[in-house]
PDB file of N, CA and C in Angstrom:
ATOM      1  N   UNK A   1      66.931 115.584 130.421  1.00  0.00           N
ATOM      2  CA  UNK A   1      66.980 114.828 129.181  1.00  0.00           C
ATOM      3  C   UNK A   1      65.572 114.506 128.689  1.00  0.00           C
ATOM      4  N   UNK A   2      64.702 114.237 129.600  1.00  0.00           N
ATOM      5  CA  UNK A   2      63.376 113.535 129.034  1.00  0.00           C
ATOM      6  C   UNK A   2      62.444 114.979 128.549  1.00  0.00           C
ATOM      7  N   UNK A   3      62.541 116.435 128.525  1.00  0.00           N
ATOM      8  CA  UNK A   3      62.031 117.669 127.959  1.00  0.00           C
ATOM      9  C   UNK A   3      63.148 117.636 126.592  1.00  0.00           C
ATOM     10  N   UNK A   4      64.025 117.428 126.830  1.00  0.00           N
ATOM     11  CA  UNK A   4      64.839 117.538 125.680  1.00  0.00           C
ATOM     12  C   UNK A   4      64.112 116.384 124.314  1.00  0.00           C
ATOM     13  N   UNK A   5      63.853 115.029 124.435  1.00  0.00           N
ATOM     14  CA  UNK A   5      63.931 113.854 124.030  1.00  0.00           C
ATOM     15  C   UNK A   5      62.538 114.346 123.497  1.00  0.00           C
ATOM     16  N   UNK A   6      61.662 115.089 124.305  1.00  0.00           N
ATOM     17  CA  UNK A   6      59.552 115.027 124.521  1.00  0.00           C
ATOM     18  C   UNK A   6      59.616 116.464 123.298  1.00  0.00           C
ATOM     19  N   UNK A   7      60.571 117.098 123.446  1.00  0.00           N
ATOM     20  CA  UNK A   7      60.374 118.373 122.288  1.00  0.00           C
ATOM     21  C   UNK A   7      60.856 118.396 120.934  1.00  0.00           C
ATOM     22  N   UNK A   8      62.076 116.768 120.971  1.00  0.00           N
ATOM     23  CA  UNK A   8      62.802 117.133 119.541  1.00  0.00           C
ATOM     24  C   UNK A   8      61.760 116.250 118.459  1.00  0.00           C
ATOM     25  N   UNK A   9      61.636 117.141 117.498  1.00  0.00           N
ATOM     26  CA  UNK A   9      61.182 117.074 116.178  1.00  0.00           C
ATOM     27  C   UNK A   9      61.392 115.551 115.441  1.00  0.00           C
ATOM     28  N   UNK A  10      62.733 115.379 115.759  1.00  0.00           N
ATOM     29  CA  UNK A  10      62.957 113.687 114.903  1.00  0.00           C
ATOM     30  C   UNK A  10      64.327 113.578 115.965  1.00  0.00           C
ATOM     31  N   UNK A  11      64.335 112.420 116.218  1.00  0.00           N
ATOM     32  CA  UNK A  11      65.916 111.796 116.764  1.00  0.00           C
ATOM     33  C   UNK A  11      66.443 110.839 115.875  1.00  0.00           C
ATOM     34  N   UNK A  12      67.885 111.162 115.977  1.00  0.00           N
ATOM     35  CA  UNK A  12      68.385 110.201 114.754  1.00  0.00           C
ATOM     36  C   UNK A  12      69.568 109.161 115.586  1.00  0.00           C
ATOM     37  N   UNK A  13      68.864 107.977 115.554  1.00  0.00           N
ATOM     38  CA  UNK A  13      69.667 106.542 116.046  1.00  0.00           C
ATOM     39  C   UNK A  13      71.080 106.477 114.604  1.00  0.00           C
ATOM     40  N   UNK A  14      72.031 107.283 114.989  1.00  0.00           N
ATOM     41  CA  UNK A  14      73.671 107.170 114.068  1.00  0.00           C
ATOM     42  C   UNK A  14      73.779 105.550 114.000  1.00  0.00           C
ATOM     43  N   UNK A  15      73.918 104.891 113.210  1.00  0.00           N
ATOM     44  CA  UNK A  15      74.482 103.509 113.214  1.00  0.00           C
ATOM     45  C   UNK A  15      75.683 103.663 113.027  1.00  0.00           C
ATOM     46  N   UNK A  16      76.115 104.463 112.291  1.00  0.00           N
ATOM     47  CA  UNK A  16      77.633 104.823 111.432  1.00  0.00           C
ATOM     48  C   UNK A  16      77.612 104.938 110.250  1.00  0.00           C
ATOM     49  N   UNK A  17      78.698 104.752 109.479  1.00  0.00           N
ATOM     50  CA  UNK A  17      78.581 104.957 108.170  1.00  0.00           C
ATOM     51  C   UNK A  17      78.177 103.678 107.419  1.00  0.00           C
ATOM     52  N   UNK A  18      77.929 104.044 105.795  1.00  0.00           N
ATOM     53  CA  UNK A  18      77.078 102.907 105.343  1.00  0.00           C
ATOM     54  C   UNK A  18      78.377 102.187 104.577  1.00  0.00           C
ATOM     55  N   UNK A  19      78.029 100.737 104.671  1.00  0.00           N
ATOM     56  CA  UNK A  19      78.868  99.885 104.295  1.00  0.00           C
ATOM     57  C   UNK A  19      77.727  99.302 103.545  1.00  0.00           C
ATOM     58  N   UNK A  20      78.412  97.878 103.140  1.00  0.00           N
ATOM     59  CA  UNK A  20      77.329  96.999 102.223  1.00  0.00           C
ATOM     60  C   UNK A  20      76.224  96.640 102.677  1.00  0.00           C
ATOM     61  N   UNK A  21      76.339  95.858 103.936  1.00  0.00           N
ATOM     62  CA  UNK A  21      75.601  95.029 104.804  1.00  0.00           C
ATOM     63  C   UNK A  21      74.312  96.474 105.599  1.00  0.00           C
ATOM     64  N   UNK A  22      74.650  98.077 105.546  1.00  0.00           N
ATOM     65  CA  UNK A  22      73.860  98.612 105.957  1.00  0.00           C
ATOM     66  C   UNK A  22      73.012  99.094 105.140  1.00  0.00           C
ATOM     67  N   UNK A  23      73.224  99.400 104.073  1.00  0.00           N
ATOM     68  CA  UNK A  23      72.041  99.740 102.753  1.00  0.00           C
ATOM     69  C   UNK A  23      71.050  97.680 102.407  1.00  0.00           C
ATOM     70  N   UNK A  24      72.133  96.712 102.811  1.00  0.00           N
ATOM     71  CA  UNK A  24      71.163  95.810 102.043  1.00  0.00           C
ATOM     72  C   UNK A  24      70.347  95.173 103.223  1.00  0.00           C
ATOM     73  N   UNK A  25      70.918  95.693 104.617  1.00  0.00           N
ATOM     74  CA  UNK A  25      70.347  94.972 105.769  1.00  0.00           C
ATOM     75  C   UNK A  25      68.844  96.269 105.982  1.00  0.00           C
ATOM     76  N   UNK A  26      68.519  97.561 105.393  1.00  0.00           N
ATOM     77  CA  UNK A  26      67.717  98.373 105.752  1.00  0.00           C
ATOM     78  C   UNK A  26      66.514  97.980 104.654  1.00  0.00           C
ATOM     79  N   UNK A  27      67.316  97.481 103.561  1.00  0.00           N
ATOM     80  CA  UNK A  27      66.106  97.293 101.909  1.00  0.00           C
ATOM     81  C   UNK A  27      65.592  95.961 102.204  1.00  0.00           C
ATOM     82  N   UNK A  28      66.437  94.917 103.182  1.00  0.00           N
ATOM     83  CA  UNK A  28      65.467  93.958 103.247  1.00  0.00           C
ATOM     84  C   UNK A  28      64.036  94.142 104.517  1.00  0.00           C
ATOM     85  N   UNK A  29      64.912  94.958 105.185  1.00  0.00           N
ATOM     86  CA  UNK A  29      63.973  95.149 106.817  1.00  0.00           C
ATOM     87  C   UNK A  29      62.168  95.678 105.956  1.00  0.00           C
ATOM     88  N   UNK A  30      63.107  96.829 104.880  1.00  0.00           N
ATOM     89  CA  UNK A  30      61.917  97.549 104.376  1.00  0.00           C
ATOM     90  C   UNK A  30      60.901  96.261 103.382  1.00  0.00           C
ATOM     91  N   UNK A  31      61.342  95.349 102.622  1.00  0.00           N
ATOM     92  CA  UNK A  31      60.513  94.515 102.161  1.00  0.00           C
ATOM     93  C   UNK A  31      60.048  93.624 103.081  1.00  0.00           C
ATOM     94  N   UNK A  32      60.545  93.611 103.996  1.00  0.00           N
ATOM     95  CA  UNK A  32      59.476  92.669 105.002  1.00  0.00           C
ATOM     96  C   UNK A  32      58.225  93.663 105.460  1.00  0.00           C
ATOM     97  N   UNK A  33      58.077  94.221 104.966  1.00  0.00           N
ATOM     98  CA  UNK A  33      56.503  95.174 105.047  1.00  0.00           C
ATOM     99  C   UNK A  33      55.419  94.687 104.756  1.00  0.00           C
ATOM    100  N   UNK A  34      55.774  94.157 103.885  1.00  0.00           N
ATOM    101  CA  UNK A  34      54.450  93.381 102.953  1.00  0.00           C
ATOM    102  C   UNK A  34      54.316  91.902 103.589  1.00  0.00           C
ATOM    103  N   UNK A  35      55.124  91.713 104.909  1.00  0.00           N
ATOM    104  CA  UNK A  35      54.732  90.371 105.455  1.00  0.00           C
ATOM    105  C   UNK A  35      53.978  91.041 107.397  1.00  0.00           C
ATOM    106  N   UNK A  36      54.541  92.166 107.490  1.00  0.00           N
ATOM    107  CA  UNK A  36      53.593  92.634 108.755  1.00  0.00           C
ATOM    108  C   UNK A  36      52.084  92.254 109.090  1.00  0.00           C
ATOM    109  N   UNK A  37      51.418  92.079 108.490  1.00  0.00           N
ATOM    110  CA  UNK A  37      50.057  92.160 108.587  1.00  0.00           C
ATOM    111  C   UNK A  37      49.923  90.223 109.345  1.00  0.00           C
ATOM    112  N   UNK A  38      48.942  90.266 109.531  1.00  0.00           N
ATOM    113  CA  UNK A  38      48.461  88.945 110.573  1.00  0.00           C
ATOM    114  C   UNK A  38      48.163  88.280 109.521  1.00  0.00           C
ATOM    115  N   UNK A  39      49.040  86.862 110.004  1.00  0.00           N
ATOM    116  CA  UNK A  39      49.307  85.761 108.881  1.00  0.00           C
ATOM    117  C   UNK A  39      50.450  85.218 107.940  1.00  0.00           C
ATOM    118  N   UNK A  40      51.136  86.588 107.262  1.00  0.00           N
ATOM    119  CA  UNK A  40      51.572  86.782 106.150  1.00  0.00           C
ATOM    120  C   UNK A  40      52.858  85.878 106.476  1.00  0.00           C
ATOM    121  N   UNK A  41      53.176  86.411 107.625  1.00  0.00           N
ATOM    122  CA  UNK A  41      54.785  86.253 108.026  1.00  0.00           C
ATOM    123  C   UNK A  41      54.638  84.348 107.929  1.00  0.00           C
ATOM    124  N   UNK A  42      53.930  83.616 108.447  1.00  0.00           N
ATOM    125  CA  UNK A  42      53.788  82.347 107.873  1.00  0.00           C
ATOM    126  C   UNK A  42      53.806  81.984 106.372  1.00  0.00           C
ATOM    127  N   UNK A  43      53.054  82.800 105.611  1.00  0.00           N
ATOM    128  CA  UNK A  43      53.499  82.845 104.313  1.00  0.00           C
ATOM    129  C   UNK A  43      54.868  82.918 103.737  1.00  0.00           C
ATOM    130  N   UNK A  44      55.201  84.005 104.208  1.00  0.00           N
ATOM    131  CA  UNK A  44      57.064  83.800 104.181  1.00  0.00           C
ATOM    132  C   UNK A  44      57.670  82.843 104.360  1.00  0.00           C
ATOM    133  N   UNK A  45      57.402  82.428 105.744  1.00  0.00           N
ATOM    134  CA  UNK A  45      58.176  80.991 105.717  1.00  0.00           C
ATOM    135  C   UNK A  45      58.275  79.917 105.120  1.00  0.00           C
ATOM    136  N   UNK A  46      57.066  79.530 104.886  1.00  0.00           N
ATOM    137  CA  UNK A  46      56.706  78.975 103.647  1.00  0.00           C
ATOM    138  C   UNK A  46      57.596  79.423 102.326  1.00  0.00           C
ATOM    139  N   UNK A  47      57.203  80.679 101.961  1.00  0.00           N
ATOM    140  CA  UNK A  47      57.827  80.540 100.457  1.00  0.00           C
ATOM    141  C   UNK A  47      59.324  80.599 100.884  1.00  0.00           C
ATOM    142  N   UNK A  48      60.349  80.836 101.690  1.00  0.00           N
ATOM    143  CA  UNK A  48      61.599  80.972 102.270  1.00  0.00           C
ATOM    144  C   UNK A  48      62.341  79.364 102.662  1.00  0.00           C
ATOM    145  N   UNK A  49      60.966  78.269 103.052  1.00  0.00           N
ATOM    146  CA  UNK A  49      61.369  76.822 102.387  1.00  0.00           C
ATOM    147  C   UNK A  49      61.374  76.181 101.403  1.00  0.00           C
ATOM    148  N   UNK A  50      60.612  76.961 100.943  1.00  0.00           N
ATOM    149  CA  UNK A  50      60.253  76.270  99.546  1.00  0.00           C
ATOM    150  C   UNK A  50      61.467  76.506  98.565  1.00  0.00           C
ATOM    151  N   UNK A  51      61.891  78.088  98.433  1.00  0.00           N
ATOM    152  CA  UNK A  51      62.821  78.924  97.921  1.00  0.00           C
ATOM    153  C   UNK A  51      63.908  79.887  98.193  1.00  0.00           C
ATOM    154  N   UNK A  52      64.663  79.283  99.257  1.00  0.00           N
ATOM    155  CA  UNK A  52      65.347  80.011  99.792  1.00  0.00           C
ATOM    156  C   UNK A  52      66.158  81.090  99.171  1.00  0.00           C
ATOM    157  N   UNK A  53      66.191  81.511  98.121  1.00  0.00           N
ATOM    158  CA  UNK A  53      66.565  82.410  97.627  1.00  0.00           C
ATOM    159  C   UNK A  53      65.533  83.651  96.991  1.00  0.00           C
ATOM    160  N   UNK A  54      64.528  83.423  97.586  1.00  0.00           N
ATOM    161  CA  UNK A  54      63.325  84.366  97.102  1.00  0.00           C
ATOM    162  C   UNK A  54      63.077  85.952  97.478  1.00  0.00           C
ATOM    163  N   UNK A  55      64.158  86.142  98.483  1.00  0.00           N
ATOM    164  CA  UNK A  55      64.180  87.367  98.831  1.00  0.00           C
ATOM    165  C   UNK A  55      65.548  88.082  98.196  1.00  0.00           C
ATOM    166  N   UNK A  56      66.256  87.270  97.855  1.00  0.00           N
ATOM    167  CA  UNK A  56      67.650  87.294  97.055  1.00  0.00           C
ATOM    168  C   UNK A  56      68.653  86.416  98.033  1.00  0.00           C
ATOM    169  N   UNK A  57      69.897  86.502  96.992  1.00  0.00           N
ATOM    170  CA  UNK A  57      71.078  85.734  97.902  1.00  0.00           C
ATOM    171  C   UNK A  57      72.008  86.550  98.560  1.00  0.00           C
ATOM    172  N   UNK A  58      72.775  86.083 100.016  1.00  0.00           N
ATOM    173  CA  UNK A  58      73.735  86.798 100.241  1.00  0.00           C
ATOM    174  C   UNK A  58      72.121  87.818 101.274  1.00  0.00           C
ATOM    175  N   UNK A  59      71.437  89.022 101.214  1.00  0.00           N
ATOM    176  CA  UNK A  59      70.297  89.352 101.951  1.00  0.00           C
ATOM    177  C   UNK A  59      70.383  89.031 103.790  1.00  0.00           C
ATOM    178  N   UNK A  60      70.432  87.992 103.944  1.00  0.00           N
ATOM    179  CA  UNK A  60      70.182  87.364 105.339  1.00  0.00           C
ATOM    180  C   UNK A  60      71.383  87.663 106.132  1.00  0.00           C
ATOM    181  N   UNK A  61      72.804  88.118 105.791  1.00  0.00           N
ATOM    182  CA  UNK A  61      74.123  88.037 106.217  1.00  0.00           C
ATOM    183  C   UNK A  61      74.060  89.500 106.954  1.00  0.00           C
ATOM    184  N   UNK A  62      73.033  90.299 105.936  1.00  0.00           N
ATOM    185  CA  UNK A  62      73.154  91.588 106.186  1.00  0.00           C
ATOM    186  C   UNK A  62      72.308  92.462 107.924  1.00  0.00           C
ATOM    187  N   UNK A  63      71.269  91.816 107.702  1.00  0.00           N
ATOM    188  CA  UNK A  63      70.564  92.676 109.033  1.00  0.00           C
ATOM    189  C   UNK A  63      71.365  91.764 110.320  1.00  0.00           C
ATOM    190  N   UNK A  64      71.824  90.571 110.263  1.00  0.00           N
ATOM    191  CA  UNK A  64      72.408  90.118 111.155  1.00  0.00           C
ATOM    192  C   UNK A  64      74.343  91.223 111.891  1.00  0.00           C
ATOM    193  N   UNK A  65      74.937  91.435 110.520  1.00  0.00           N
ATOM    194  CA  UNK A  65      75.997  92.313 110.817  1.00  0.00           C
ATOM    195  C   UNK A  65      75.384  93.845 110.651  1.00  0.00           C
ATOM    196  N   UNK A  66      74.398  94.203 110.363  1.00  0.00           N
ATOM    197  CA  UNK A  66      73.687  95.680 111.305  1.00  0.00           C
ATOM    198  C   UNK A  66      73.569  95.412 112.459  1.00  0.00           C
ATOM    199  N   UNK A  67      72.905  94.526 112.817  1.00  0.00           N
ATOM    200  CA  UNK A  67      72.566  94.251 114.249  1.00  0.00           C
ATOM    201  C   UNK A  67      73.423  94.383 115.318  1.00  0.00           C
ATOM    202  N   UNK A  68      74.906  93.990 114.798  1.00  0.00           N
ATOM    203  CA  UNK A  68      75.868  93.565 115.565  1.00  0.00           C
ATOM    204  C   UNK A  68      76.828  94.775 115.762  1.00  0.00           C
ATOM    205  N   UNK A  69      76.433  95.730 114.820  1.00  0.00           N
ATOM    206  CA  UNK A  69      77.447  97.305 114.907  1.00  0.00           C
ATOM    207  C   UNK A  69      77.375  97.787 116.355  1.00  0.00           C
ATOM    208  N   UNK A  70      78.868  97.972 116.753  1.00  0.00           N
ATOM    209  CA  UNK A  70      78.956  98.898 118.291  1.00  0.00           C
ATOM    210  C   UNK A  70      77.593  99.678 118.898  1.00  0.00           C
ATOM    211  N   UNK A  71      76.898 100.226 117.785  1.00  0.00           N
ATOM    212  CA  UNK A  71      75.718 101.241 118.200  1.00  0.00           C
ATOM    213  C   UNK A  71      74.873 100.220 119.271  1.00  0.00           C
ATOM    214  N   UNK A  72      74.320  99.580 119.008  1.00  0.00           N
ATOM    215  CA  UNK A  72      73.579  98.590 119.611  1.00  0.00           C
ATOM    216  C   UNK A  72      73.671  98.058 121.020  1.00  0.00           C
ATOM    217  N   UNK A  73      75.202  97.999 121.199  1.00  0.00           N
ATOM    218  CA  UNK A  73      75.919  97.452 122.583  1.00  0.00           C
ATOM    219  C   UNK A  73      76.124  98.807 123.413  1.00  0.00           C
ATOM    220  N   UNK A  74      75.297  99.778 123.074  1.00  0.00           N
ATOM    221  CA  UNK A  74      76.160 101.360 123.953  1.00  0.00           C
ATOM    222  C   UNK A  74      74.497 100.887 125.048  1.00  0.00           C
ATOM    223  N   UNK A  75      74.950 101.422 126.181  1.00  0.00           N
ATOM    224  CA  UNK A  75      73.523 101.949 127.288  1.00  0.00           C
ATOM    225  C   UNK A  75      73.108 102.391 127.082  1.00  0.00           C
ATOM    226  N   UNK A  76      73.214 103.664 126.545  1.00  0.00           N
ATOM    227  CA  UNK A  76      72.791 104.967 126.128  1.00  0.00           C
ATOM    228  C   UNK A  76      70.986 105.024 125.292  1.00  0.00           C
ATOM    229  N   UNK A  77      71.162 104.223 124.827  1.00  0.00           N
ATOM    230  CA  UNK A  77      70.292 103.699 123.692  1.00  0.00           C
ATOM    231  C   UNK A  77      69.300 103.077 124.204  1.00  0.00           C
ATOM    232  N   UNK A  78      68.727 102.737 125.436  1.00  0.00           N
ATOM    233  CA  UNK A  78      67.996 102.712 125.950  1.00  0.00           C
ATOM    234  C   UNK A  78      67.133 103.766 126.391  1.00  0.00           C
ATOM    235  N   UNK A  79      67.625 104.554 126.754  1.00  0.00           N
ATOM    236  CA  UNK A  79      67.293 105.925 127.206  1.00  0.00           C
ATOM    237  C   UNK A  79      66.958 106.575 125.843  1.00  0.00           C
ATOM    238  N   UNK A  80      67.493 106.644 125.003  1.00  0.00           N
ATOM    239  CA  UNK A  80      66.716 107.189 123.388  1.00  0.00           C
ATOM    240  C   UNK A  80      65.544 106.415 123.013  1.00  0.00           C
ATOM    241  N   UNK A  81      65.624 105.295 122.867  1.00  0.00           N
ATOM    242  CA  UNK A  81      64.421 104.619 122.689  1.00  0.00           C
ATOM    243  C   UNK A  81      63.519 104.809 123.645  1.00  0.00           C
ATOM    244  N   UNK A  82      63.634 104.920 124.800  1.00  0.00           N
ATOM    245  CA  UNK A  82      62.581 104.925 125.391  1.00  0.00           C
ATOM    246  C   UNK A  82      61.470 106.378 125.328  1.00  0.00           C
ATOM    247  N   UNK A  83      62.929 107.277 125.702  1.00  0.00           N
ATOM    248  CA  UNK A  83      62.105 108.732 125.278  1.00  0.00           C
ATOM    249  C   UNK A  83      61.920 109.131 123.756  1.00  0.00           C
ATOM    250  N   UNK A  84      62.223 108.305 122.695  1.00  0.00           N
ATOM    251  CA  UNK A  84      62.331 109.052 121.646  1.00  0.00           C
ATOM    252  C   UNK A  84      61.715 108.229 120.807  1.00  0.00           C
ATOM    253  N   UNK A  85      61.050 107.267 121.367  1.00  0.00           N
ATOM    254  CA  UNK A  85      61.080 106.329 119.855  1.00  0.00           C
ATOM    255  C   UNK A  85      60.092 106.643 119.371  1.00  0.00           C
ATOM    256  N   UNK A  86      58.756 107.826 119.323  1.00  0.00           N
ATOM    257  CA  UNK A  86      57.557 108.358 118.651  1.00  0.00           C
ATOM    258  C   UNK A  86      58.185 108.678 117.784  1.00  0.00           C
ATOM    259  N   UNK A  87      59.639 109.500 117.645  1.00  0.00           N
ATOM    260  CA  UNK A  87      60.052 110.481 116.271  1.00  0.00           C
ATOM    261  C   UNK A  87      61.519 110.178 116.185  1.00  0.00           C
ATOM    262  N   UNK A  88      61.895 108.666 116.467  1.00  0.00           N
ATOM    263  CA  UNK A  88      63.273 108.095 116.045  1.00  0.00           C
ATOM    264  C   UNK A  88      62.968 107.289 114.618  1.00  0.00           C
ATOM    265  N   UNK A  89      64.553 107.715 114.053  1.00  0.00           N
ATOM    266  CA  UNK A  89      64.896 107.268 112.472  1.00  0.00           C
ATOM    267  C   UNK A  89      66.307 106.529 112.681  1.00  0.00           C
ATOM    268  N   UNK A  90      66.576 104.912 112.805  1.00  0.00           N
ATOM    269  CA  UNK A  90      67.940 104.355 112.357  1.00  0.00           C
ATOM    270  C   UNK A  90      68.375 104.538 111.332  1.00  0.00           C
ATOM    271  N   UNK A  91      69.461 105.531 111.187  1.00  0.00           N
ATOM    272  CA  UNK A  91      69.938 105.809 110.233  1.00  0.00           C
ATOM    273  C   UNK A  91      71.088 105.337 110.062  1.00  0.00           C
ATOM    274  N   UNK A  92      71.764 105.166 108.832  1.00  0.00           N
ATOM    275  CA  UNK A  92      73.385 104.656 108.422  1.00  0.00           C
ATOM    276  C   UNK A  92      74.187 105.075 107.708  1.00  0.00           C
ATOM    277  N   UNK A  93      74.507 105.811 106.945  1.00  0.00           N
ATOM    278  CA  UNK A  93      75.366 106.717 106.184  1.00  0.00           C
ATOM    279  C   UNK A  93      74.175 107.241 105.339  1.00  0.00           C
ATOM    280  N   UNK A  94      73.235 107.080 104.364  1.00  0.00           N
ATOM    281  CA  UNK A  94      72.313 107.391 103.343  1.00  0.00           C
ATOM    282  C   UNK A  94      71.341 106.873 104.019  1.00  0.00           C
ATOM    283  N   UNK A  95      71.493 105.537 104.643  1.00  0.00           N
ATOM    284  CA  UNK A  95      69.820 104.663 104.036  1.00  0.00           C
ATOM    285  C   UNK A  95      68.859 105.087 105.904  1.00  0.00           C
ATOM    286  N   UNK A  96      68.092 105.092 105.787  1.00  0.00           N
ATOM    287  CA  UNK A  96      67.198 104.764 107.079  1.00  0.00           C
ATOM    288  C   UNK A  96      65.979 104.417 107.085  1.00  0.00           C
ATOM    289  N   UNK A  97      65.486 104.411 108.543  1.00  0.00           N
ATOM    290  CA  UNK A  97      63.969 103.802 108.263  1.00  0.00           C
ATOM    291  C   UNK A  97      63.367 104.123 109.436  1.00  0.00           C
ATOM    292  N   UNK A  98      62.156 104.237 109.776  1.00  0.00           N
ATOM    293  CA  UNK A  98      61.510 104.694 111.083  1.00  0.00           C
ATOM    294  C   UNK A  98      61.769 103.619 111.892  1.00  0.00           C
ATOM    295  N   UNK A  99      61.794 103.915 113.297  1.00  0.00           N
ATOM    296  CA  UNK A  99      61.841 103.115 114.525  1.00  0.00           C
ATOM    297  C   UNK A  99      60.868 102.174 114.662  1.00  0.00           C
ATOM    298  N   UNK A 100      59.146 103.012 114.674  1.00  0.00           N
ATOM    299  CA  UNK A 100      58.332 101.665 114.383  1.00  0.00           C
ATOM    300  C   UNK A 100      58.494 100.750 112.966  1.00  0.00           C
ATOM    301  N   UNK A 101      59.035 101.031 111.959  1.00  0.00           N
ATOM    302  CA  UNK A 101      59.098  99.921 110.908  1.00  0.00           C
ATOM    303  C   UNK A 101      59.728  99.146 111.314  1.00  0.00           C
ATOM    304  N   UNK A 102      61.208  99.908 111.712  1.00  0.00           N
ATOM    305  CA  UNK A 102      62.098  98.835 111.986  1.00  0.00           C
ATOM    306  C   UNK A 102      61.746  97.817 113.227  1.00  0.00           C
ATOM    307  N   UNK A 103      61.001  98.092 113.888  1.00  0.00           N
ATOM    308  CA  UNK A 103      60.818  96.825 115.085  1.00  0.00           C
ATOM    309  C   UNK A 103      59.899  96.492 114.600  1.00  0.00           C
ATOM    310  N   UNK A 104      58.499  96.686 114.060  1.00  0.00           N
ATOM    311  CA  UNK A 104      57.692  95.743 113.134  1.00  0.00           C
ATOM    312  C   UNK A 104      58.628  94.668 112.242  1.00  0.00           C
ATOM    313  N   UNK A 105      59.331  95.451 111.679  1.00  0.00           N
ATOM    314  CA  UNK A 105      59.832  94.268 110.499  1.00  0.00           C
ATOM    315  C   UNK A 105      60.701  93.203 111.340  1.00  0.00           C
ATOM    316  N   UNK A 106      61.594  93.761 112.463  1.00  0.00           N
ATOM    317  CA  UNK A 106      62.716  92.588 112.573  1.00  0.00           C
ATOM    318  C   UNK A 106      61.514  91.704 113.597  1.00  0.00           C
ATOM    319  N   UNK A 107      60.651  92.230 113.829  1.00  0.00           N
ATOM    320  CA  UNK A 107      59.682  91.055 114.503  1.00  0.00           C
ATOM    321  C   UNK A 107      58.835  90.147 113.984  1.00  0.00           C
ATOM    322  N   UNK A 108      59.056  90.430 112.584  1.00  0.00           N
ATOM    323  CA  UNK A 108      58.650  89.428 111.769  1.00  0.00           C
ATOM    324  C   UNK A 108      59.957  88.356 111.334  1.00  0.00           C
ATOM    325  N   UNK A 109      60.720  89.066 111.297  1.00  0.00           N
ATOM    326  CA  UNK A 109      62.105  87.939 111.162  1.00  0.00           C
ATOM    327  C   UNK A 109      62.263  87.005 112.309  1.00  0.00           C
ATOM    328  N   UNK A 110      61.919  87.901 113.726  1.00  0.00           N
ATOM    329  CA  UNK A 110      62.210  87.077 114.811  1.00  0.00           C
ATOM    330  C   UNK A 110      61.205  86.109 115.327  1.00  0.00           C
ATOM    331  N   UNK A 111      59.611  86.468 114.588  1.00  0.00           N
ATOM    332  CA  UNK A 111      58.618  85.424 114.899  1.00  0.00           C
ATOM    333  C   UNK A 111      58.735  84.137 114.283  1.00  0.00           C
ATOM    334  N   UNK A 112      58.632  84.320 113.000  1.00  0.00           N
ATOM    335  CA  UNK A 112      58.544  83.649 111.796  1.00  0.00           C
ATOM    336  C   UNK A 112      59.561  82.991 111.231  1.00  0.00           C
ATOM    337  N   UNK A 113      61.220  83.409 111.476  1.00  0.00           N
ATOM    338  CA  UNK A 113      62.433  82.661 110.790  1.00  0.00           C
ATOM    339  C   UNK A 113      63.272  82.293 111.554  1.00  0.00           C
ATOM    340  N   UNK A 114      63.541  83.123 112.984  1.00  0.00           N
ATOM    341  CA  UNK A 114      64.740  82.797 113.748  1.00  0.00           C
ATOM    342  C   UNK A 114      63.932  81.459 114.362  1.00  0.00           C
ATOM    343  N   UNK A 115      65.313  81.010 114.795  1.00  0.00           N
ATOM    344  CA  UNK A 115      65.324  79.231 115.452  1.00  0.00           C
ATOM    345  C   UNK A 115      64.789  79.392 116.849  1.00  0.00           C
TER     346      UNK A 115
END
């Protein structure tokens, strides 16, 4: 498995198909981009007390029920990430995003907003 994982071109993390919560839980992951950089993500919080609706409404419901899709709870997925995550893409019916974005971004959710 690990020559297989070290030669493929791109690996694709299937979430399943796209529902609501997976196109709006991938467009918010992707605007938390502009809070990656050192500092920013305090900025967020800030404007996210000030205005809790500044990223839009309804938004926050979404990466929480991605998170929670069967894909996530398999073993398996350890073993992909580990060998694959240079050229892994979470994908969901249409929408996706690279592996390093996506753990940059939800680590700004998880520094900066979760309790």
């Amino acid at each position: 498995m690990r020559d297989i994982y070290r030669k493929a071109c791109l690996l694709v993390a299937w979430i399943g198909e796209e529902d609501n919560a997976s196109g709006s839980a991938i467009e918010l992951i992707e605007e938390l981009s502009q809070y990656g950089r050192a500092g920013s993500g305090t900025e967020l919080e800030s404007e996210l007390r000030d205005n809790p609706a500044y990223l839009g409404t309804g938004y926050w419901l979404a990466p929480r029920d991605f998170m929670e899709r069967p894909y996530w709870y398999q073993l398996w997925i350890i073993q992909e990430i580990i060998m694959g995550e240079s050229s892994m893409v979470v994908r969901s019916g249409t929408c996706s995003i690279t592996w390093k974005s996506f753990c940059a971004r939800i680590g700004v959710l998880q520094e900066h907003l979760c309790c």
